[in-house]
N, C-alpha and C. Protein backbone atom coordinates (compact mmCIF):
# COMPACT_ATOMS: atom_id res chain seq x y z
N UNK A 1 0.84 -1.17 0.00
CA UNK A 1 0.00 0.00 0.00
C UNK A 1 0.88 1.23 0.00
N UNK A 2 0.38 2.08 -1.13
CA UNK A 2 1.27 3.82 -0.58
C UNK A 2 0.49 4.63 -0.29
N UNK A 3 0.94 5.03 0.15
CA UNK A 3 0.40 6.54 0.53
C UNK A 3 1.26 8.09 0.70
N UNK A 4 0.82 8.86 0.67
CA UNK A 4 1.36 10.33 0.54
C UNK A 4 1.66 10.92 2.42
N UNK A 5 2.47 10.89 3.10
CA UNK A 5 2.78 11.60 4.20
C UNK A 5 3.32 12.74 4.13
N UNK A 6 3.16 14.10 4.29
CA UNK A 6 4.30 14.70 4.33
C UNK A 6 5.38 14.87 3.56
N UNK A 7 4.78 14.82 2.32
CA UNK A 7 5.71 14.80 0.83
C UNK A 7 6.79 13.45 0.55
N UNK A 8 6.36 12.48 1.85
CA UNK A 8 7.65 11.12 1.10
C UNK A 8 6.29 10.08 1.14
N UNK A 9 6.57 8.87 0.24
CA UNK A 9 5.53 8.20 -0.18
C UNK A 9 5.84 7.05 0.88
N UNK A 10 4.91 6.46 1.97
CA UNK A 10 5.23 5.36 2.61
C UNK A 10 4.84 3.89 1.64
N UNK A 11 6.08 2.69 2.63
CA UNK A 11 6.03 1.75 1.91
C UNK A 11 4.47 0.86 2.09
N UNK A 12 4.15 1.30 3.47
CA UNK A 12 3.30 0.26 3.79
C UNK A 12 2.44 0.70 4.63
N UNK A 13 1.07 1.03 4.91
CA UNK A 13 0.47 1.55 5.54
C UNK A 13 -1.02 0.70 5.79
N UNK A 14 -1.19 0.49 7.37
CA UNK A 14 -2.61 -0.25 7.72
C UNK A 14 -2.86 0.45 9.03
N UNK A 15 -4.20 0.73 8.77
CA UNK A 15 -5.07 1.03 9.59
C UNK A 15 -6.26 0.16 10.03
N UNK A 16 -6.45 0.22 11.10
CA UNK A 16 -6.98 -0.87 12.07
C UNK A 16 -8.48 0.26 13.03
N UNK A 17 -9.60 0.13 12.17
CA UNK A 17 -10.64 0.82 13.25
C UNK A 17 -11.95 -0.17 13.84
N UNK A 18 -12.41 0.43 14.83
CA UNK A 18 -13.31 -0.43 15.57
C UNK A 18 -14.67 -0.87 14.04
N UNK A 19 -15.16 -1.58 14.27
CA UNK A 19 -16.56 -1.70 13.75
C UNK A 19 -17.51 -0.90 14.29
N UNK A 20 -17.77 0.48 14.00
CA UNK A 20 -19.11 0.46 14.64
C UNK A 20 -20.50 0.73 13.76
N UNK A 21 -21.43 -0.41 14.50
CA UNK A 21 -22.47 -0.51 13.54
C UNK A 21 -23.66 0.83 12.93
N UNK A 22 -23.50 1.45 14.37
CA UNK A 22 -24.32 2.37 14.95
C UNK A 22 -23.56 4.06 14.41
N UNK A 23 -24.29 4.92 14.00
CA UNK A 23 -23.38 5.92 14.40
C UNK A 23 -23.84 7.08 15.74
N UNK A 24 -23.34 8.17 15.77
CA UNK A 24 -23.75 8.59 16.77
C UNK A 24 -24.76 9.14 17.39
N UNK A 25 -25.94 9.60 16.45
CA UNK A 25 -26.98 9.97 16.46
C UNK A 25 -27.92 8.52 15.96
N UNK A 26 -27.38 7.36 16.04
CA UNK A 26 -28.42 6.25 15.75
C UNK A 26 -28.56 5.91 17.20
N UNK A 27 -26.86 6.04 17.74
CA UNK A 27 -26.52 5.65 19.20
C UNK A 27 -27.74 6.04 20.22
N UNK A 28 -28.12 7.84 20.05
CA UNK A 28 -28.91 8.64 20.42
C UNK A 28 -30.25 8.26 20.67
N UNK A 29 -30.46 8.10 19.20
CA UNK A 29 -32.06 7.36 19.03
C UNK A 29 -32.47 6.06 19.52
N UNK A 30 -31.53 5.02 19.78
CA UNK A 30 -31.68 3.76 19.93
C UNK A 30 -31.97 4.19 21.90
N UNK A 31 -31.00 4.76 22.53
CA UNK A 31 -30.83 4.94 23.51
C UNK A 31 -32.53 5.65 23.86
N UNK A 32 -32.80 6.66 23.09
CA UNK A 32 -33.83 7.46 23.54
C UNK A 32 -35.35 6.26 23.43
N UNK A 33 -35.25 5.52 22.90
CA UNK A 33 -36.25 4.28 22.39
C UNK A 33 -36.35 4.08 23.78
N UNK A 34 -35.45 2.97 24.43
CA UNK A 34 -34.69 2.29 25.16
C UNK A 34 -35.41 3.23 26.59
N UNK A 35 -35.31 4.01 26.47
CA UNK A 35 -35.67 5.10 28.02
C UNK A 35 -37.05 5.10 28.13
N UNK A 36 -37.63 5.52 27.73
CA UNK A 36 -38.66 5.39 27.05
C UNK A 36 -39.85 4.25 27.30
N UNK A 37 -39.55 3.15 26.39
CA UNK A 37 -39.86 2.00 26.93
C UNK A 37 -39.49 2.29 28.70
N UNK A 38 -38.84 1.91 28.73
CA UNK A 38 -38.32 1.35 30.43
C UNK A 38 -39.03 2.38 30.86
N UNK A 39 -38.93 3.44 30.95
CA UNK A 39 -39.02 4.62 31.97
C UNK A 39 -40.86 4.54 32.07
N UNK A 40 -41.56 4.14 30.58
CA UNK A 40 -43.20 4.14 30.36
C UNK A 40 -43.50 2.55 31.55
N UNK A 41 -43.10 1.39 31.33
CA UNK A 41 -43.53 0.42 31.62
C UNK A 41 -43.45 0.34 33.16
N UNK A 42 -42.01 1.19 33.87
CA UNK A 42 -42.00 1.03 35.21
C UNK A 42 -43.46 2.28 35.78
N UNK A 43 -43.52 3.30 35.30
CA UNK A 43 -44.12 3.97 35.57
C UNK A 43 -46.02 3.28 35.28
N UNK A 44 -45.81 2.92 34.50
CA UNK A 44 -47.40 1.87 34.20
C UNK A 44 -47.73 1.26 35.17
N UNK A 45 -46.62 0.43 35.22
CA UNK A 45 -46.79 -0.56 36.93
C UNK A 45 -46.75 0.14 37.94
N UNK A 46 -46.51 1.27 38.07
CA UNK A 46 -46.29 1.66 39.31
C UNK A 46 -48.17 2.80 39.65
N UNK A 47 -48.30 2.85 38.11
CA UNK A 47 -49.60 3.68 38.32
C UNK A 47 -50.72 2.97 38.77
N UNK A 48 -50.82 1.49 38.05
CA UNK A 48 -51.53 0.58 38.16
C UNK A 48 -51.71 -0.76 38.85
N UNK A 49 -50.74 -0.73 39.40
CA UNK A 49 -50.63 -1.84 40.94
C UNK A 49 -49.73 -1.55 42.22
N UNK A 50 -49.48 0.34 41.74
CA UNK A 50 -49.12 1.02 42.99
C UNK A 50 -47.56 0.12 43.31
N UNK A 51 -46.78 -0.60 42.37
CA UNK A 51 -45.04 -0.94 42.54
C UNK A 51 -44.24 -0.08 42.40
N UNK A 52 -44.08 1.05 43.93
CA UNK A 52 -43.27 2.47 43.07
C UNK A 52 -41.78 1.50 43.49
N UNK A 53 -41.25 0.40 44.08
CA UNK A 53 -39.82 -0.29 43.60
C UNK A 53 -39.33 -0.20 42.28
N UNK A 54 -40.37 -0.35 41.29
CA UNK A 54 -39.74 -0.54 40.02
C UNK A 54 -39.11 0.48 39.46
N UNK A 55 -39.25 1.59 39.93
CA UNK A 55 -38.70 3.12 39.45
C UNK A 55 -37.49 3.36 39.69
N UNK A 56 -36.99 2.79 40.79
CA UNK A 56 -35.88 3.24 41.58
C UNK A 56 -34.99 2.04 39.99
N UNK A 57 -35.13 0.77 39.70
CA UNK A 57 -34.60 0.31 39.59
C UNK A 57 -34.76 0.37 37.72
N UNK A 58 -35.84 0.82 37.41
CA UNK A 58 -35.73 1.46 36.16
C UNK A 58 -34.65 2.55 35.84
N UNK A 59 -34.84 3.76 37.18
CA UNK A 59 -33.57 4.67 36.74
C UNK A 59 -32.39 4.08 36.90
N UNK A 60 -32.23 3.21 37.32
CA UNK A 60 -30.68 2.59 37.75
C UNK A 60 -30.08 1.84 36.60
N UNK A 61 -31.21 1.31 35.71
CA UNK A 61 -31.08 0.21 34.83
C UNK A 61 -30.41 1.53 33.41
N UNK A 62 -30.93 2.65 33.31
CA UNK A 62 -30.94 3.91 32.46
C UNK A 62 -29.65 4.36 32.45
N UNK A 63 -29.26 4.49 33.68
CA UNK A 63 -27.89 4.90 34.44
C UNK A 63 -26.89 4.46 34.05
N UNK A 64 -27.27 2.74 33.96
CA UNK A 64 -26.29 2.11 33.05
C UNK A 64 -25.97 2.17 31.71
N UNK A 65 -27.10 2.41 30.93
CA UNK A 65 -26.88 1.85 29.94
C UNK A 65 -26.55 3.37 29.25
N UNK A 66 -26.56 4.31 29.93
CA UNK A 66 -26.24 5.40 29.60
C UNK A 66 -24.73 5.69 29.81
N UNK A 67 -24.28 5.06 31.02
CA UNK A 67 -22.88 4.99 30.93
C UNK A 67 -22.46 3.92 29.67
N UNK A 68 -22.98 2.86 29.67
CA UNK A 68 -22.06 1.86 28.33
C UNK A 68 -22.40 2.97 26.88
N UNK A 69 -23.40 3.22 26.51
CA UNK A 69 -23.69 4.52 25.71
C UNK A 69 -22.63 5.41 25.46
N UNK A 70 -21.94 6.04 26.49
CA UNK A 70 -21.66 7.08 26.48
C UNK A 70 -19.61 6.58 26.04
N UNK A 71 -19.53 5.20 26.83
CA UNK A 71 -18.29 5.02 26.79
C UNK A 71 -18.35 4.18 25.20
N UNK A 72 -18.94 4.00 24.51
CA UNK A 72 -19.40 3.62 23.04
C UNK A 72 -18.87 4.30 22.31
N UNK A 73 -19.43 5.65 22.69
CA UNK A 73 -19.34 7.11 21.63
C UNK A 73 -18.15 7.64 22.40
N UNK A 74 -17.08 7.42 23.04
CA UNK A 74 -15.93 8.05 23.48
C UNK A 74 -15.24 7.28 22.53
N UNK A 75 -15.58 5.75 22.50
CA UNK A 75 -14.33 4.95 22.01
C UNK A 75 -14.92 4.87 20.40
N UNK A 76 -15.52 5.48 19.73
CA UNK A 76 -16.14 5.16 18.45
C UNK A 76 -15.11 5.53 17.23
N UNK A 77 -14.28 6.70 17.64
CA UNK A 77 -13.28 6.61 16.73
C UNK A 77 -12.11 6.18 16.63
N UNK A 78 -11.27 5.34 17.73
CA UNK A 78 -10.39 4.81 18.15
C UNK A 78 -9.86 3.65 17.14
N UNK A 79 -8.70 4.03 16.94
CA UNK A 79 -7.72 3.09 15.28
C UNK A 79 -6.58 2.66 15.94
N UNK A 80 -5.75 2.07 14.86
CA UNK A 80 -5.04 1.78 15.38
C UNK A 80 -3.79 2.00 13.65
N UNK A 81 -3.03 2.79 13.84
CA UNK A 81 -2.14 3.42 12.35
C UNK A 81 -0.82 2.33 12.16
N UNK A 82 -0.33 1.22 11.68
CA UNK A 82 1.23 0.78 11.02
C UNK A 82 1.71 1.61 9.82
N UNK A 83 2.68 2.20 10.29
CA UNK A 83 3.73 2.90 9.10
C UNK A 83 4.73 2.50 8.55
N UNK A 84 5.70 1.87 7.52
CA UNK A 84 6.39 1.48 7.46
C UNK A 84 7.20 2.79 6.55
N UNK A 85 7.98 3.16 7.02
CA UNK A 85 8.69 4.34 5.60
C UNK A 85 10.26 4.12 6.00
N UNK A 86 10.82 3.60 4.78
CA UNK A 86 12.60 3.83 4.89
C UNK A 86 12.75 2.40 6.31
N UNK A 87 13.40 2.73 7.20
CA UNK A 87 14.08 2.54 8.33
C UNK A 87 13.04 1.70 9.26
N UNK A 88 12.09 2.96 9.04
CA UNK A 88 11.34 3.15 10.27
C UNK A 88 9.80 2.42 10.73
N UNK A 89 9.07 2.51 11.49
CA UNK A 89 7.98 1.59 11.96
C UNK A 89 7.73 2.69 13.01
N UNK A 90 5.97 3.45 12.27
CA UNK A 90 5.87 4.22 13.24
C UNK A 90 4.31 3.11 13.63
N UNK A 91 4.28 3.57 14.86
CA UNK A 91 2.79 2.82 15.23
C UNK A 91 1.80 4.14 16.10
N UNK A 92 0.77 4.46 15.69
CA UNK A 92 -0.18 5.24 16.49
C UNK A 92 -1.43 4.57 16.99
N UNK A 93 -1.49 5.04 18.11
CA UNK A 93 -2.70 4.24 18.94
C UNK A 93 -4.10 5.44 19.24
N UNK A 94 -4.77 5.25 18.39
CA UNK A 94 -6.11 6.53 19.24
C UNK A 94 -6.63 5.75 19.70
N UNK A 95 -6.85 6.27 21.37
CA UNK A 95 -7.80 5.37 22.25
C UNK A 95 -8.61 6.42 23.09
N UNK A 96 -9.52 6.56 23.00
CA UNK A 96 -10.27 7.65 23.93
C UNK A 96 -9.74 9.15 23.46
N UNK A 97 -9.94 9.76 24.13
CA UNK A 97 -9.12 10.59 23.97
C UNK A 97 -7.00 11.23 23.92
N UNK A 98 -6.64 10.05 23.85
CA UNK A 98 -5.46 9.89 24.24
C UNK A 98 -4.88 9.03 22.80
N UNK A 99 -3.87 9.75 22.62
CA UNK A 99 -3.11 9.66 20.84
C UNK A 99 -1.35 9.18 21.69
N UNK A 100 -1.03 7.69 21.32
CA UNK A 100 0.13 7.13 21.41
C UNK A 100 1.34 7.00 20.32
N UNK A 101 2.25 7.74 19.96
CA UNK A 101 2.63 7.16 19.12
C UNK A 101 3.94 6.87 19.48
N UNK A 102 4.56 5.26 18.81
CA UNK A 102 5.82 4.93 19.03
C UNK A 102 6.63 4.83 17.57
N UNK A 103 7.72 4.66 17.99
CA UNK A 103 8.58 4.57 16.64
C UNK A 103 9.83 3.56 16.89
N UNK A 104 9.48 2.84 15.69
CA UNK A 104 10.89 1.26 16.21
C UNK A 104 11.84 1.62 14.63
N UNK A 105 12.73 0.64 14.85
CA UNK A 105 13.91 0.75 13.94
C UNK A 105 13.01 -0.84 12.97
N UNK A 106 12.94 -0.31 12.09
CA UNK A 106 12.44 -1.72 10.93
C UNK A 106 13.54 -2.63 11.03
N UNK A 107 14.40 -2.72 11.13
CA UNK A 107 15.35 -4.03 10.81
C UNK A 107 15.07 -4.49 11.63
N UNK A 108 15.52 -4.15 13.52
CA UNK A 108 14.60 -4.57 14.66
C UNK A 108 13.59 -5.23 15.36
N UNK A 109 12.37 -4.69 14.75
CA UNK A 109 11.42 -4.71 15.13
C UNK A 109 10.75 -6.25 14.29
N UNK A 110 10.22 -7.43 15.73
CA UNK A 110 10.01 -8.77 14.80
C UNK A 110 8.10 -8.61 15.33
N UNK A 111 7.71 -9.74 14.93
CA UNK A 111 6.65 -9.51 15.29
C UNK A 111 6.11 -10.72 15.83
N UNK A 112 5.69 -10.78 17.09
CA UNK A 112 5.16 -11.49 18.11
C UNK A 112 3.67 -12.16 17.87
N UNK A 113 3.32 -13.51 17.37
CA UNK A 113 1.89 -13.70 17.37
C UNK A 113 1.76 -14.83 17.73
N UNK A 114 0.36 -14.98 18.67
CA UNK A 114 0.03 -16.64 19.20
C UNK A 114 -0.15 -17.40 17.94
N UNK A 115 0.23 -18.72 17.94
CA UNK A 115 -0.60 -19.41 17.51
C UNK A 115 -1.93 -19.41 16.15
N UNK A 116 -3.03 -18.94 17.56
CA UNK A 116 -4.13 -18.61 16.97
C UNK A 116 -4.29 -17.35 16.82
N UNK A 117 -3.64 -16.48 16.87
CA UNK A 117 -4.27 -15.41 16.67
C UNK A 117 -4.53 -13.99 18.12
N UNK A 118 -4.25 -14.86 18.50
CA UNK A 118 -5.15 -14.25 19.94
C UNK A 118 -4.17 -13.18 20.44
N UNK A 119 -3.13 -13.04 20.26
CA UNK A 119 -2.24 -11.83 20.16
C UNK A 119 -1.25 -11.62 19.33
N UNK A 120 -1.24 -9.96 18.83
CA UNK A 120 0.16 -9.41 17.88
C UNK A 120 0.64 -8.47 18.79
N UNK A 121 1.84 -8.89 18.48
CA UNK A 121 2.57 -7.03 19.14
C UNK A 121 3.85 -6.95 17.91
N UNK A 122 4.19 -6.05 17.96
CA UNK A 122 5.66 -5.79 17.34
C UNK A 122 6.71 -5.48 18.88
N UNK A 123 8.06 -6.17 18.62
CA UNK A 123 8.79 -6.25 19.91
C UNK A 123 10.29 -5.98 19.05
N UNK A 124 10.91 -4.61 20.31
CA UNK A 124 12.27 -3.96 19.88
C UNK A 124 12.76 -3.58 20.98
N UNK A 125 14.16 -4.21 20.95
CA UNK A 125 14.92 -3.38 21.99
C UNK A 125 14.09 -3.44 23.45
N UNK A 126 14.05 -4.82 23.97
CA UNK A 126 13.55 -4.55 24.93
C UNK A 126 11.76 -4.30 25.44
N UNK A 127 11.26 -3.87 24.04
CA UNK A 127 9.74 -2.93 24.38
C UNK A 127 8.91 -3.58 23.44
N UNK A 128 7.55 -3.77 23.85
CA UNK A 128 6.55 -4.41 23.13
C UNK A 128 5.20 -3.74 22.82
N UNK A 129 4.74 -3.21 21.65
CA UNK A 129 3.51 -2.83 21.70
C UNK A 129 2.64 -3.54 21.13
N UNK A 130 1.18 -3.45 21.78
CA UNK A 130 0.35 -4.59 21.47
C UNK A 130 -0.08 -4.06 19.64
N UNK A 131 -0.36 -5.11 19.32
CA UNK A 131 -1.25 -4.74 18.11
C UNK A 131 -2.64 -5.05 17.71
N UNK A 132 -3.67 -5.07 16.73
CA UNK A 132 -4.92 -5.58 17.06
C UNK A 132 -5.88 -5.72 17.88
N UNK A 133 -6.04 -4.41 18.43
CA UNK A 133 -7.37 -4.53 19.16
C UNK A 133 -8.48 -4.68 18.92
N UNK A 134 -8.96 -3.76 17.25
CA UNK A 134 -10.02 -4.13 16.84
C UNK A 134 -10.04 -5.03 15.59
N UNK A 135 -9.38 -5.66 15.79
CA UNK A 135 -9.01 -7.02 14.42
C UNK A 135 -9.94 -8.12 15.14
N UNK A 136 -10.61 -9.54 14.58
CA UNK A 136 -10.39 -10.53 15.05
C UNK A 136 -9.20 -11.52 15.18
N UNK A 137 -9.49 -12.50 15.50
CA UNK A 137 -8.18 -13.48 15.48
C UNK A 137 -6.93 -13.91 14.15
N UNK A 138 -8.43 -14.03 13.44
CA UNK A 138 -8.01 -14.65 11.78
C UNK A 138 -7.47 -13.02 11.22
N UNK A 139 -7.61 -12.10 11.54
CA UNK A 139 -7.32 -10.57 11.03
C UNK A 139 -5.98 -10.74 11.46
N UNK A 140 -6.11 -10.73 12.71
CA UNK A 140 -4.39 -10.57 13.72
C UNK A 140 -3.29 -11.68 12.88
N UNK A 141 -3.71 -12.77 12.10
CA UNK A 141 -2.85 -13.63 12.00
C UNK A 141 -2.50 -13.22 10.05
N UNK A 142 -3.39 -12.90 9.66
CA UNK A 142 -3.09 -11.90 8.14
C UNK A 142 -2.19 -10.58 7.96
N UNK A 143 -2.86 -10.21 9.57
CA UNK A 143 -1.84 -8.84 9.87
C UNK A 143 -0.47 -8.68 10.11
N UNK A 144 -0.26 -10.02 10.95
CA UNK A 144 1.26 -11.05 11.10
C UNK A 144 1.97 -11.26 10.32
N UNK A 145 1.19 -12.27 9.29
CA UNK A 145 1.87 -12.24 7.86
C UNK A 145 2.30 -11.17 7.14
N UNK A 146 1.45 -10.29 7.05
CA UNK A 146 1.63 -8.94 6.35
C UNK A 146 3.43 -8.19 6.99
N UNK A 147 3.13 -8.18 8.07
CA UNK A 147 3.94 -7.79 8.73
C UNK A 147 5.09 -8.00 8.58
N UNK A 148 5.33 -9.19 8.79
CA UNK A 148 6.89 -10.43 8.66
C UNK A 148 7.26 -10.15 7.02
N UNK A 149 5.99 -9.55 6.02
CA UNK A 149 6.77 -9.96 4.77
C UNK A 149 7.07 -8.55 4.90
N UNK A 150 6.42 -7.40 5.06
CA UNK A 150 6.82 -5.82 4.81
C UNK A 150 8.43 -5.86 5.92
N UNK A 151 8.35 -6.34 7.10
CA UNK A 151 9.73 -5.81 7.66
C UNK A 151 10.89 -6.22 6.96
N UNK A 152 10.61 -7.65 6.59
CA UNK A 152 11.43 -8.65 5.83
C UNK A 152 11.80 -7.88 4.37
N UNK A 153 11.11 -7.39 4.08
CA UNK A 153 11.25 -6.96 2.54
C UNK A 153 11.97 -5.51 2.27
């Protein structure tokens, strides 16, 4: 793969982003459904066989799902960048709000994978960064390959 950086053309470039099915205003709507329901049905029961318990535990149930909601749409744009240019092996991590980036020496840098799949890292000098978070298994082990032939090459 090339691409254009900064006026030099990289050799090899993969990007790694979450799946998300939803976007953020579907997130919204699905959530607002979701309240809704719950918030109508505890309140039904509670009008009509006098169960004001269910309220307490309706808002609690809201509470939650408003926190998993919310930590959804924090992590919705979160990637994961491999650079390969000349020498070098840059790796960037967006995770939340928080942007990682490392940089290994390509000759160096080998690449670490189970088996099955179930973990990549690239490892230099001592230091290991994970790779594939939002890959599956069979991804992580293509990504491996990929890997071993671009450093190799």
């Amino acid at each position: 793969m090339n691409c254009v950086a900064g006026g030099e053309t990289a050799e090899y470039v993969y990007t790694a982003r979450r799946n998300n099915s939803l976007s953020s205003s579907g997130r919204l709507l699905i959530f607002s459904f979701i309240l809704v329901v719950s918030l109508g049905i505890a309140s039904g029961f509670f009008l009509i066989f006098g169960a004001w318990p269910i309220l307490p535990f309706a808002g609690l149930e809201m509470a939650v799902l408003y926190c998993a909601f919310r930590y959804m749409d924090r992590h919705a744009a979160d990637y994961e960048r491999i650079t390969i240019r000349g020498s070098s092996v840059e790796i960037e991590v967006h995770e939340g709000q928080s942007v990682t980036r490392h940089e290994l020496n390509r000759y160096w840098a080998k690449v670490v994978c189970s088996a099955e799949g179930s973990r990549l890292a690239l490892r230099s000098h001592g230091r290991e960064i994970e790779l594939g978070r939002h890959l599956c298994e069979e991804q992580r082990l293509v990504m491996a390959q990929d890997l071993r032939r671009e450093l190799n090459g």
